[in-house]
N, C-alpha and C. Protein backbone atom coordinates (compact mmCIF):
# COMPACT_ATOMS: atom_id res chain seq x y z
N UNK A 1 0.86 -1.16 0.00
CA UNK A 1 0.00 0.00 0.00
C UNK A 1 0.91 1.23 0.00
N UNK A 2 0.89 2.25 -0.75
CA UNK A 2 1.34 3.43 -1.09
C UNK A 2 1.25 4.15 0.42
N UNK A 3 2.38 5.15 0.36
CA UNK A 3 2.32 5.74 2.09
C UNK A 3 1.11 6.81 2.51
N UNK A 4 0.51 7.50 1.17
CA UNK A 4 -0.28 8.45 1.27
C UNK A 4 -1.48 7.92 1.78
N UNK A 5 -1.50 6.69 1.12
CA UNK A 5 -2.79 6.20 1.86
C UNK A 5 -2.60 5.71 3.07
N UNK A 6 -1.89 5.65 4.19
CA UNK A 6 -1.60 5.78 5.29
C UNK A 6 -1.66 7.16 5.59
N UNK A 7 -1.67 8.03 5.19
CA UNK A 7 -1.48 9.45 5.64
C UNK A 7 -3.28 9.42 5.73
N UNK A 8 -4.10 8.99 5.01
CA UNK A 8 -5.10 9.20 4.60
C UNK A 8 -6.45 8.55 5.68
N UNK A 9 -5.75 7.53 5.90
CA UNK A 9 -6.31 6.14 7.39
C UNK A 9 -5.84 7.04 8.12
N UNK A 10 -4.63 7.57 8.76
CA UNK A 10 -4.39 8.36 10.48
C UNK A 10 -5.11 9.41 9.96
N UNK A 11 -5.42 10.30 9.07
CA UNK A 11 -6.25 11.62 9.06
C UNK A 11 -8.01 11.27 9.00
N UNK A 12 -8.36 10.00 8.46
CA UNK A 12 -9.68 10.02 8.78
C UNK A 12 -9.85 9.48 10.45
N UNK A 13 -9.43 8.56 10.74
CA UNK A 13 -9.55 7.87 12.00
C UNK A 13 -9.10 9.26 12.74
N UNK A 14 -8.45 10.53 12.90
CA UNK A 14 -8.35 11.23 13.55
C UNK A 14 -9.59 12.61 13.90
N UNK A 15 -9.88 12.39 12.47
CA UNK A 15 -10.94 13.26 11.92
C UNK A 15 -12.36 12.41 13.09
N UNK A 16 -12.72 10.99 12.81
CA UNK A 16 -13.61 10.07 13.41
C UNK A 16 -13.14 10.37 14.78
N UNK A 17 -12.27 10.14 15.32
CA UNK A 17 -12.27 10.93 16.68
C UNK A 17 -12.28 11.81 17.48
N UNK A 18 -12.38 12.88 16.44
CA UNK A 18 -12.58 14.31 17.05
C UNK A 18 -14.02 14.19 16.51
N UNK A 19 -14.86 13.85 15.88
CA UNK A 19 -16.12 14.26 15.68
C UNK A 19 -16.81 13.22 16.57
N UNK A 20 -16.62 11.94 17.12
CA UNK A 20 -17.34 11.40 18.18
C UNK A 20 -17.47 11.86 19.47
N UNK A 21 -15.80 12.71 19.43
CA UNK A 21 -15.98 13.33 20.90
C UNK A 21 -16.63 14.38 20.76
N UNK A 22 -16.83 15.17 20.11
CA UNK A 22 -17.82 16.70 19.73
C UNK A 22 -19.17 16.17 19.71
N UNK A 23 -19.48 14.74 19.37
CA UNK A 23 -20.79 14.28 19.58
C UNK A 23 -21.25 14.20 20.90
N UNK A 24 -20.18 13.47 21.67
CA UNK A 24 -20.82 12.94 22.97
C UNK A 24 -20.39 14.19 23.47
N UNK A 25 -19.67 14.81 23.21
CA UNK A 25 -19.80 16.05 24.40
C UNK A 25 -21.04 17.10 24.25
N UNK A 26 -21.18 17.51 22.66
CA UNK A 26 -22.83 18.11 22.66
C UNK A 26 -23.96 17.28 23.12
N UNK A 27 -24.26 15.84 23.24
CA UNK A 27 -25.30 15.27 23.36
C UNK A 27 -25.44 14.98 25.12
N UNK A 28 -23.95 15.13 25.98
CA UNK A 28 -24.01 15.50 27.41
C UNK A 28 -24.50 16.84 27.74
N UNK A 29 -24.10 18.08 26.88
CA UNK A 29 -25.19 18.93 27.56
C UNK A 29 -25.83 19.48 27.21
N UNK A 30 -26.66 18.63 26.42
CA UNK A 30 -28.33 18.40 25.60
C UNK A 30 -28.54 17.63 26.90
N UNK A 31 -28.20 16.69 27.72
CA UNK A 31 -28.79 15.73 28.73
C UNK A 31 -28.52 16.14 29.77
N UNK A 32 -28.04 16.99 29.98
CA UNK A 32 -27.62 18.15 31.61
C UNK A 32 -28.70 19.48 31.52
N UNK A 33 -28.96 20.01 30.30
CA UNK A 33 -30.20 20.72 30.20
C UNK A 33 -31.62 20.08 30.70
N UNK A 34 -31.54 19.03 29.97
CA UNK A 34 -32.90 18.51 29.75
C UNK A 34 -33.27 17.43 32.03
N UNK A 35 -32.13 17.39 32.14
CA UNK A 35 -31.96 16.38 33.59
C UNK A 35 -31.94 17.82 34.92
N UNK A 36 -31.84 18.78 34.14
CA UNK A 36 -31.81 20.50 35.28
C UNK A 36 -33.88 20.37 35.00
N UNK A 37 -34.04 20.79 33.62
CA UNK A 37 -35.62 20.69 33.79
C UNK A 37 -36.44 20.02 34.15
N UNK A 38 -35.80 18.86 34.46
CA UNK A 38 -36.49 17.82 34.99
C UNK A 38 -36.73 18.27 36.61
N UNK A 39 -35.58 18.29 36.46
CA UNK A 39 -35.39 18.50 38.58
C UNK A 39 -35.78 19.94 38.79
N UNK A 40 -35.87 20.82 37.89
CA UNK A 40 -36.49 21.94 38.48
C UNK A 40 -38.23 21.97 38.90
N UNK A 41 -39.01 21.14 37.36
CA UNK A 41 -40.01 20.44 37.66
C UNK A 41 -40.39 19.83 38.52
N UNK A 42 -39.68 19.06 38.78
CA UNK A 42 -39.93 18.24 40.21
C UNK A 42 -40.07 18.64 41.64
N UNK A 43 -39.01 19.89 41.32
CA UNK A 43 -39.20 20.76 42.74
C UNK A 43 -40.08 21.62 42.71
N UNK A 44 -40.55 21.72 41.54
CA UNK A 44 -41.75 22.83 41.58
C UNK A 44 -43.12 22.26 42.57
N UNK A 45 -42.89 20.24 42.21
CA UNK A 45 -44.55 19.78 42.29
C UNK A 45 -43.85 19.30 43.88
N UNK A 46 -42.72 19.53 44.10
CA UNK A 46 -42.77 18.17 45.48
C UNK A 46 -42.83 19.15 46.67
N UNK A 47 -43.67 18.77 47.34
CA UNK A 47 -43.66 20.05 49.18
C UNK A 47 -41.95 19.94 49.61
N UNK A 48 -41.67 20.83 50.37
CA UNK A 48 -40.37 21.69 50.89
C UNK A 48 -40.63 20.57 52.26
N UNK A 49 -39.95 19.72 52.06
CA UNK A 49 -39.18 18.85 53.63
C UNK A 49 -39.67 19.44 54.54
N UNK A 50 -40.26 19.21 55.83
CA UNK A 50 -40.73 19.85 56.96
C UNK A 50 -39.80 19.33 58.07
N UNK A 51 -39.55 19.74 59.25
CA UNK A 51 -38.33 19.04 60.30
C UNK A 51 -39.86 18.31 60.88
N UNK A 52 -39.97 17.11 60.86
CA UNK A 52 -40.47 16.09 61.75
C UNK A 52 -40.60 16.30 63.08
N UNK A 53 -39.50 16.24 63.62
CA UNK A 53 -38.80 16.70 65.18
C UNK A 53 -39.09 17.83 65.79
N UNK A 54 -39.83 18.44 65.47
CA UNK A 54 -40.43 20.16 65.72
C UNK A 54 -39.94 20.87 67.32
N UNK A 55 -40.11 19.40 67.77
CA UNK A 55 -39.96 19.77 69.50
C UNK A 55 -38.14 20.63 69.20
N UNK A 56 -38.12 21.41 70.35
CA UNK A 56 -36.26 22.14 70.83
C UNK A 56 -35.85 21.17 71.13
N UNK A 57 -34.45 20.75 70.45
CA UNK A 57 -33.60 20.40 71.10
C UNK A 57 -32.47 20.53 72.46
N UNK A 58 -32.02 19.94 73.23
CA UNK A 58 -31.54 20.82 74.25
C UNK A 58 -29.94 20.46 73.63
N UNK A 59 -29.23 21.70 74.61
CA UNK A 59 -27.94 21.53 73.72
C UNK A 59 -27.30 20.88 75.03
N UNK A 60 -26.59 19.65 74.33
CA UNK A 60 -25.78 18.87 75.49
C UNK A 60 -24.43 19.26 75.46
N UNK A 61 -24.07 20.10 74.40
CA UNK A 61 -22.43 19.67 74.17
C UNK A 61 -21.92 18.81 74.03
N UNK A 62 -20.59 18.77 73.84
CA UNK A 62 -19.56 17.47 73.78
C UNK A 62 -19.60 16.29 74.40
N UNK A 63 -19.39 15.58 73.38
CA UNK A 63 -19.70 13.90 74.41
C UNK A 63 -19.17 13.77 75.44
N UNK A 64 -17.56 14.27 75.22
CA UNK A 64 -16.56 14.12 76.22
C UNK A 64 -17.15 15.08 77.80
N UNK A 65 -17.59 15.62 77.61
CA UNK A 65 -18.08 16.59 78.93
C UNK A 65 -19.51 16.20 79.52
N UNK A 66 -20.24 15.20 78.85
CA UNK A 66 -21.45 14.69 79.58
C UNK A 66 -21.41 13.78 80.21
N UNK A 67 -21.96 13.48 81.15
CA UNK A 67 -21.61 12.43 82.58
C UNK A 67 -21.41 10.99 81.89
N UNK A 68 -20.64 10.24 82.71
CA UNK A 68 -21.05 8.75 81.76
C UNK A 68 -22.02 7.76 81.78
N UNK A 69 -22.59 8.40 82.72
CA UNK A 69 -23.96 7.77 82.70
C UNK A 69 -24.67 7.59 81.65
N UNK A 70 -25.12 8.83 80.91
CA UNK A 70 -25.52 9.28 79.48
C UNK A 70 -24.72 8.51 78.47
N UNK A 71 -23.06 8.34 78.50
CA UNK A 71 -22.99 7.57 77.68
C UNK A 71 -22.81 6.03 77.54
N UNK A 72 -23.13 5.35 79.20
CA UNK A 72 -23.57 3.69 78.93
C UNK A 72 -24.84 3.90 78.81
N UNK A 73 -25.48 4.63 79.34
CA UNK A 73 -27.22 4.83 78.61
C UNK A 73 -27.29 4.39 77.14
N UNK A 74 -27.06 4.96 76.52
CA UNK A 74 -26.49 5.64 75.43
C UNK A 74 -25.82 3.92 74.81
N UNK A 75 -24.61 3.60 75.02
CA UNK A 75 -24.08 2.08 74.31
C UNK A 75 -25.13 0.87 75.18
N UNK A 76 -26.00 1.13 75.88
CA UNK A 76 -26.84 0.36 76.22
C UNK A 76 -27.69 -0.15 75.22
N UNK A 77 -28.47 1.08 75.17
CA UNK A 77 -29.63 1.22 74.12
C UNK A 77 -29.23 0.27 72.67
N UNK A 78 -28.00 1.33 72.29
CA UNK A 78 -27.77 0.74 71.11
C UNK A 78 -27.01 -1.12 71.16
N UNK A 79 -26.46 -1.60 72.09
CA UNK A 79 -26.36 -2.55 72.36
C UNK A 79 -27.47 -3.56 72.21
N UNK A 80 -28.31 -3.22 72.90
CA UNK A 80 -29.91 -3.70 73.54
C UNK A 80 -30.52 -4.20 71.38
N UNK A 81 -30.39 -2.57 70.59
CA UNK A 81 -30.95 -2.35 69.18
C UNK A 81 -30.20 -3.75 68.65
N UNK A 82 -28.71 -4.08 68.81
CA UNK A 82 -27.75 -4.69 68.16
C UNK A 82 -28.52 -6.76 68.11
N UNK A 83 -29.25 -6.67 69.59
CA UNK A 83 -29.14 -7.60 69.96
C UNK A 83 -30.88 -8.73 69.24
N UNK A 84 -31.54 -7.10 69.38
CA UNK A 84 -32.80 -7.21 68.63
C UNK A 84 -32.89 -7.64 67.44
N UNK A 85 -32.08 -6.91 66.77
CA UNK A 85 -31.66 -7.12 65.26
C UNK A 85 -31.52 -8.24 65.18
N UNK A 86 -30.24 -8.73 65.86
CA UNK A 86 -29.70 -10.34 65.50
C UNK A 86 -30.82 -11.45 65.49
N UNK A 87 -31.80 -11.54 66.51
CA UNK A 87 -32.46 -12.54 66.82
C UNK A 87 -33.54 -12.24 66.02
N UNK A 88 -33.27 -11.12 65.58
CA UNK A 88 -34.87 -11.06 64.38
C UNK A 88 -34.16 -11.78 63.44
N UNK A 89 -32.97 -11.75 62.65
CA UNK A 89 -32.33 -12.09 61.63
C UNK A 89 -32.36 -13.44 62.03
N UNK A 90 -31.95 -13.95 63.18
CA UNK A 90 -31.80 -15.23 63.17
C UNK A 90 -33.14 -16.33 63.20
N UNK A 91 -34.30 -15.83 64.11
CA UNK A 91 -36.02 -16.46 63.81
C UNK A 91 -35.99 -16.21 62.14
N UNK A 92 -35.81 -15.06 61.67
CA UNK A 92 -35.91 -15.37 59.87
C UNK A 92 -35.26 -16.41 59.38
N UNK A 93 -34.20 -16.47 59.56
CA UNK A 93 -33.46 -17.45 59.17
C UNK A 93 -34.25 -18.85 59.76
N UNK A 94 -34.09 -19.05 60.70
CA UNK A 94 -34.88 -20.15 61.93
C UNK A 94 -35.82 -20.62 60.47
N UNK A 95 -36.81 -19.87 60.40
CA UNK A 95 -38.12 -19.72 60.03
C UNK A 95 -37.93 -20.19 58.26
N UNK A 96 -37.25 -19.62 57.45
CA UNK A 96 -36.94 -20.03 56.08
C UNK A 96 -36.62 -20.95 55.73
N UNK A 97 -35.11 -21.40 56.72
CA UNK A 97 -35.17 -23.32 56.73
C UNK A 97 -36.11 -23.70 57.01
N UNK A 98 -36.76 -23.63 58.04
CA UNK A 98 -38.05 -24.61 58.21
C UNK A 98 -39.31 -24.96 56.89
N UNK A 99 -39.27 -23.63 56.42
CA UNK A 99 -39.52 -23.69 55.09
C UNK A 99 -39.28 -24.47 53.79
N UNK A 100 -38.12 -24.19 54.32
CA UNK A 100 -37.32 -25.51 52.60
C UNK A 100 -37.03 -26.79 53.09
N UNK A 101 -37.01 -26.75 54.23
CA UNK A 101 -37.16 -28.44 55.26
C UNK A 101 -38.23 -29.19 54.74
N UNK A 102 -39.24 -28.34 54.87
CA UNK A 102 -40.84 -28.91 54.81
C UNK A 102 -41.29 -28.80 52.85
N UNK A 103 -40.82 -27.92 52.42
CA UNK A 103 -40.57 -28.08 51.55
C UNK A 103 -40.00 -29.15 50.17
N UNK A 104 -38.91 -29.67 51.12
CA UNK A 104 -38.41 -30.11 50.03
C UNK A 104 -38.34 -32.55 50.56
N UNK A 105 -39.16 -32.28 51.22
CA UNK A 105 -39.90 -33.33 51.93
C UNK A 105 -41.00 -34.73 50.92
């Protein structure tokens, strides 16, 4: 093959890659326009978040400066949450084998 026509393959394939990227880069913000009107829409129709929690909070400050009472209270609770969890997970479990036990019978 003659060299020009190599000159001719790196100038189109270069040409093909500058015009795919000019594609996808106009057709990203054709889709950043169109994904803003969307969400502006959306905020037009959806109510403004309300705080749930309405009641004052009191201000405790720093963890480090509240008695420790408050904070085994505090790893209690969430201890106590940890423990709930598990044994729910585990009756599910319990409960699903028993399922495919009887199941597969």
């Amino acid at each position: 093959m003659p060299g020009w026509v190599w000159i001719l393959l790196v100038l189109f394939m270069i040409a093909m890659l500058v015009i795919g990227a000019v594609y996808a880069i106009l057709h990203a913000i054709r889709a950043g326009k169109t994904v803003g009107q969307v969400g502006e829409s959306v905020g037009r129709h959806m109510p403004h978040p309300v705080d749930r929690d309405a009641r004052p909070r009191e201000s405790t400050g720093p963890f480090f400066a509240q008695p420790l009472s408050k904070a085994s209270e505090r790893y209690s609770q969430a201890h106590a949450d940890l423990l709930r969890r598990k044994d729910y997970k585990r009756d599910r479990h319990a409960t699903t084998w028993a399922r495919w036990k009887h199941f597969n019978r």
